[in-house]
Protein backbone atom coordinates (compact mmCIF):
# COMPACT_ATOMS: atom_id res chain seq x y z
CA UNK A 1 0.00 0.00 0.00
CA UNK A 2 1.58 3.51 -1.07
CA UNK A 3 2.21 5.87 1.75
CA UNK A 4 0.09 8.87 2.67
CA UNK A 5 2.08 12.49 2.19
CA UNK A 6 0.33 15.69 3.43
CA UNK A 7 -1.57 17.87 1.24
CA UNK A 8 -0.62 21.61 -0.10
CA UNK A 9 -2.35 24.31 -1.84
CA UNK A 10 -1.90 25.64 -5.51
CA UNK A 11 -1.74 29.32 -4.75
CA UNK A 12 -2.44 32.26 -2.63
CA UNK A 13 -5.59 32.83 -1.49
CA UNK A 14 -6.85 35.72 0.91
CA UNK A 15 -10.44 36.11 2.59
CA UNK A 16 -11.77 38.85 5.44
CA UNK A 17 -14.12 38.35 7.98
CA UNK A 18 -15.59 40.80 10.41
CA UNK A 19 -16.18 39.46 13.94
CA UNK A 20 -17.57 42.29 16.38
CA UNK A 21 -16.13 44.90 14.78
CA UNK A 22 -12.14 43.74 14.15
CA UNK A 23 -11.65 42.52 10.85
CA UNK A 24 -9.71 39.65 10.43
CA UNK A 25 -8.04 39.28 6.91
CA UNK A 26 -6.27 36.04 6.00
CA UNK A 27 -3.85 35.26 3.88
CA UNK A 28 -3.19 31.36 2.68
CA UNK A 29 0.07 30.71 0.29
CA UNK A 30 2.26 27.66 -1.01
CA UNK A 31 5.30 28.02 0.94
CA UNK A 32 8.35 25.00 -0.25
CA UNK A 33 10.24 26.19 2.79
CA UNK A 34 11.10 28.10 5.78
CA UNK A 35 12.59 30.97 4.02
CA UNK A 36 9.71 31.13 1.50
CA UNK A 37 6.87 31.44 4.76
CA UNK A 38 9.35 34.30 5.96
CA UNK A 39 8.73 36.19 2.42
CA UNK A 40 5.03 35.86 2.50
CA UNK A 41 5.01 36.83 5.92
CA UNK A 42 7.04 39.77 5.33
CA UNK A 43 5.17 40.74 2.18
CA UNK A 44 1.74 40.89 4.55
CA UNK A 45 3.41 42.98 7.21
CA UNK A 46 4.19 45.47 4.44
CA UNK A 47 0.96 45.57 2.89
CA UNK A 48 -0.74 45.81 6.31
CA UNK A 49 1.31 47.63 8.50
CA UNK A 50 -0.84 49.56 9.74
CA UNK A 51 -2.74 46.67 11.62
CA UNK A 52 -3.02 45.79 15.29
CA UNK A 53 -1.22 42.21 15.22
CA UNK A 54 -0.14 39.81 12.25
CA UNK A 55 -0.09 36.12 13.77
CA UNK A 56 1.43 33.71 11.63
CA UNK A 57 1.17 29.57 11.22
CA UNK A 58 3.35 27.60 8.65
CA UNK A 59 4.07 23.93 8.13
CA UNK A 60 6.75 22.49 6.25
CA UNK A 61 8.46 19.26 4.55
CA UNK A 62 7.81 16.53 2.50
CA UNK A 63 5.85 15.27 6.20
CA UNK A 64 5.14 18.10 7.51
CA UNK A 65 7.35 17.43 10.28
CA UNK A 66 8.40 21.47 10.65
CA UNK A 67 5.99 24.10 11.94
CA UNK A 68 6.32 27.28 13.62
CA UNK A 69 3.29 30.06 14.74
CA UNK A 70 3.21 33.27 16.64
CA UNK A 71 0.36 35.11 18.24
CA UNK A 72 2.43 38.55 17.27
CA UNK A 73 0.86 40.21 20.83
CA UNK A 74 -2.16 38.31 21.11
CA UNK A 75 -2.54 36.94 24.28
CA UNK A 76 -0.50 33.32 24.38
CA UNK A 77 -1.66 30.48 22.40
CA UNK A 78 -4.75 32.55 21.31
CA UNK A 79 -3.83 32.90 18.25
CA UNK A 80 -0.86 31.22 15.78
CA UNK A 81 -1.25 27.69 17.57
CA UNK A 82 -5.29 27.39 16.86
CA UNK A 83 -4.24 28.29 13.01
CA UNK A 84 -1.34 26.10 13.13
CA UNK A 85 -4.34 23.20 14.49
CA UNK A 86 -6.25 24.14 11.21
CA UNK A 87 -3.25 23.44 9.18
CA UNK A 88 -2.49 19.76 10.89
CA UNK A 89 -6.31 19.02 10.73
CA UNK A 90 -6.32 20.29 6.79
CA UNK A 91 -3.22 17.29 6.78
CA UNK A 92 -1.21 20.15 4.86
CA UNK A 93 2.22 21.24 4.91
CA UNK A 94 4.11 23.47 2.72
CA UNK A 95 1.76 26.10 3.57
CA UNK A 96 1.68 29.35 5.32
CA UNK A 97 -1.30 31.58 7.17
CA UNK A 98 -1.35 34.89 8.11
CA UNK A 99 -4.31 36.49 9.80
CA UNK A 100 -4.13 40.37 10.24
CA UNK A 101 -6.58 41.53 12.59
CA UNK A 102 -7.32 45.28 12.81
CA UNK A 103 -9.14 45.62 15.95
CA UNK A 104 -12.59 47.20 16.32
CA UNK A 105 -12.76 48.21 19.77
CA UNK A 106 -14.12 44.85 21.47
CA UNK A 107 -12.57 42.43 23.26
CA UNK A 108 -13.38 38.39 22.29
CA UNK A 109 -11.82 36.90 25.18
CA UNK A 110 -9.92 34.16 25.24
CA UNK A 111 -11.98 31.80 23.51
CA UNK A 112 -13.24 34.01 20.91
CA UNK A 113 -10.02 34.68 19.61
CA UNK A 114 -9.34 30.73 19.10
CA UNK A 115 -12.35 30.82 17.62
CA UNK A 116 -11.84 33.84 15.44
CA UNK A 117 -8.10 33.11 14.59
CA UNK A 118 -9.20 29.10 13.71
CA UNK A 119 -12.64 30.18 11.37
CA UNK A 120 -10.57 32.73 9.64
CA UNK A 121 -7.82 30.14 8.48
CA UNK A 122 -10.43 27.66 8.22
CA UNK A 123 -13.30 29.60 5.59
CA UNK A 124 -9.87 30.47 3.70
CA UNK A 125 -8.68 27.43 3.02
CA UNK A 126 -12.17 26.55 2.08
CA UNK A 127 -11.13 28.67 -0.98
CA UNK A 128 -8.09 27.08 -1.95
CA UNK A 129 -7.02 24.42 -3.99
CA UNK A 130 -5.60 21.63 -2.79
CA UNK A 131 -2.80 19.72 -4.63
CA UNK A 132 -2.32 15.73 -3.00
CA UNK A 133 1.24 14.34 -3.13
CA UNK A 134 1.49 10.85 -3.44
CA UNK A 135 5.07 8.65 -4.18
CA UNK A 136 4.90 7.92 -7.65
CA UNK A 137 7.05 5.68 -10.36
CA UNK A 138 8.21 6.53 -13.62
CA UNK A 139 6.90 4.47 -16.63
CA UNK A 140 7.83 5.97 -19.84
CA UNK A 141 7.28 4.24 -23.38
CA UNK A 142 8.39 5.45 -27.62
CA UNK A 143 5.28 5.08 -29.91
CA UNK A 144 5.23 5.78 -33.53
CA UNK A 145 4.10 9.28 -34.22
CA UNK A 146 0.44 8.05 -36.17
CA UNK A 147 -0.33 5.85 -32.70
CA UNK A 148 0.46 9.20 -30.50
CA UNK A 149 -3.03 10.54 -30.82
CA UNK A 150 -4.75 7.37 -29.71
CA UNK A 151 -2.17 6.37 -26.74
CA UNK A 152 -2.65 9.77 -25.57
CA UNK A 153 -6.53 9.62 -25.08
CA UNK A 154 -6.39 6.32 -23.69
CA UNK A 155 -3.70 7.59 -20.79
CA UNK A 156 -5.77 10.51 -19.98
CA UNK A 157 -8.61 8.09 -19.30
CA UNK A 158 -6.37 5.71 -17.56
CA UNK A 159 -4.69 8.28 -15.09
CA UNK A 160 -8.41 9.76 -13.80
CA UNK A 161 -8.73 6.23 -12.26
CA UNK A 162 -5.48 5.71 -11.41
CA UNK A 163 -4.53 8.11 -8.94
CA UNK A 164 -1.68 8.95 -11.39
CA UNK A 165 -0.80 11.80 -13.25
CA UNK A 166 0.98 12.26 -16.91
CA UNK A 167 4.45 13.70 -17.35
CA UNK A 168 5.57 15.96 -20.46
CA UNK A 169 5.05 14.28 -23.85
CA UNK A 170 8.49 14.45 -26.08
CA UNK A 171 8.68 13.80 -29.73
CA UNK A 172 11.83 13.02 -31.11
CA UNK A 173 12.19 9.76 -33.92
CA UNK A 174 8.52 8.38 -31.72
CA UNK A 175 6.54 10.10 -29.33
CA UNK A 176 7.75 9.33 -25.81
CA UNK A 177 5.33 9.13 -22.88
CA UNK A 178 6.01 9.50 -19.32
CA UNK A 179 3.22 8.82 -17.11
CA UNK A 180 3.39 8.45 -13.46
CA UNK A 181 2.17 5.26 -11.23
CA UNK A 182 1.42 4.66 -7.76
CA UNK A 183 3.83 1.55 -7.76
CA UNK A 184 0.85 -1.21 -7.04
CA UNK A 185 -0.54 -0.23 -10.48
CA UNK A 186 2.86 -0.28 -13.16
CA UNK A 187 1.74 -3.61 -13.67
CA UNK A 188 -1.61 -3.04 -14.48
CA UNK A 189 -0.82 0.36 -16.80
CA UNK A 190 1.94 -2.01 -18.62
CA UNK A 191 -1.10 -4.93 -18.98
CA UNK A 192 -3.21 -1.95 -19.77
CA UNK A 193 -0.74 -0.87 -22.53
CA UNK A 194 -0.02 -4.11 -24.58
CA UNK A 195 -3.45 -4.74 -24.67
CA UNK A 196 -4.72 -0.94 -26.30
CA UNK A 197 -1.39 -1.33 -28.32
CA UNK A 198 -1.47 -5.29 -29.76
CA UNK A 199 1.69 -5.56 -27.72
CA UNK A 200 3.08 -3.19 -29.47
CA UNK A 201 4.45 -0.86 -26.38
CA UNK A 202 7.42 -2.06 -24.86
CA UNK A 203 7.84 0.55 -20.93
CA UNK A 204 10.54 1.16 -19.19
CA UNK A 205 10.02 1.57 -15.64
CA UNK A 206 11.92 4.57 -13.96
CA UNK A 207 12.44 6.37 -10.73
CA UNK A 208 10.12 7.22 -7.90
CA UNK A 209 9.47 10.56 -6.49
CA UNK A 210 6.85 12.34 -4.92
CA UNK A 211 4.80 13.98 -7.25
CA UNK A 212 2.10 17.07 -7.18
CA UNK A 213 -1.37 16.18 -8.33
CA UNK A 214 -3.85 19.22 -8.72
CA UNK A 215 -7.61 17.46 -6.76
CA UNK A 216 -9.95 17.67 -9.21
């Protein structure tokens, strides 16, 4: 059985709330690394530096085994550990939040700014789009140029029940496909092959890596 990798997002995504009077405005974004979450962060401070407090959340690695949040003056644990909850509950890593929160004059309490800080990440990430990571192998294959059209249509089915994805296309002397497997399936996508081809498709099975698939 293929191992499970956390999730991340395909882009930057930013959403406001108002909760009794303070607005809260988020800001969601890919982040590879460490230093990456530091630019975004940076970047938000700039554009809102005028606001009361900019608490922060990011997870990253392959496992999500690095995360860091700060409340930026909130009171402790109010504020950049219920975000960084949203993001381990979301299973996502590679990901960074920022909430801004310009205050309107009314205090939530302790509870009402977990509550704030969490829905804000939360209806935000509602609005992203999520991109699974899964451990794939390489299969890649030659075909003759007037059997390209074909193979391709019947790998574009194949992958959308697959849980695989294609690679770049390369046309040289044949067409050469790359398509890549969860590892329990190469043998079924090389059964799959010989029999749409007459036996005609010889693979070659490559490397494994973990791969970005857009959810659909």
């Amino acid at each position: 059985m293929s191992r499970s990798f956390p999730a991340t997002i395909a882009g930057s995504v930013e959403h406001e709330i108002v909760i009794s009077k303070s607005r809260f405005i988020t800001t969601v974004a890919p982040a590879p690394d460490v230093a990456e979450a530091e630019a975004v962060i940076a970047d938000v401070k700039r554009r809102y530096w005028d606001a009361r407090h900019n608490c922060t959340a990011m997870v990253t690695g392959v496992l999500g085994d690095q995360a860091r949040s700060s409340d930026d003056g909130e009171p402790s644990g109010t504020a950049g550990v219920p975000m960084l909850e949203v993001l381990r509950r979301r299973h996502l890593t590679d990901v960074v939040a920022v909430v801004t929160r310009y205050f309107g004059g009314v205090k939530l309490g302790a509870g009402g700014l977990v509550r704030a800080y969490s829905s804000a990440v939360s209806e935000t990430l509602d609005a992203a789009v999520t991109v699974r990571r899964e451990a794939l192998t390489a299969v890649r294959f030659d075909v003759d140029h007037a059997d390209a059209g074909r193979l391709d249509n019947v790998l574009r089915d194949w992958v959308r029940h697959h849980h695989a994805t294609l690679g770049p296309t390369t046309y040289g002397r044949a067409a050469t496909f790359e398509v890549w497997v969860p590892a329990d399936d190469v043998a079924v996508l090389t059964a799959d092959l010989a029999s749409a081809s007459g036996g005609a498709v010889e693979t070659v099975v490559g490397e494994e890596r973990i791969v970005d698939i857009l959810s659909s």
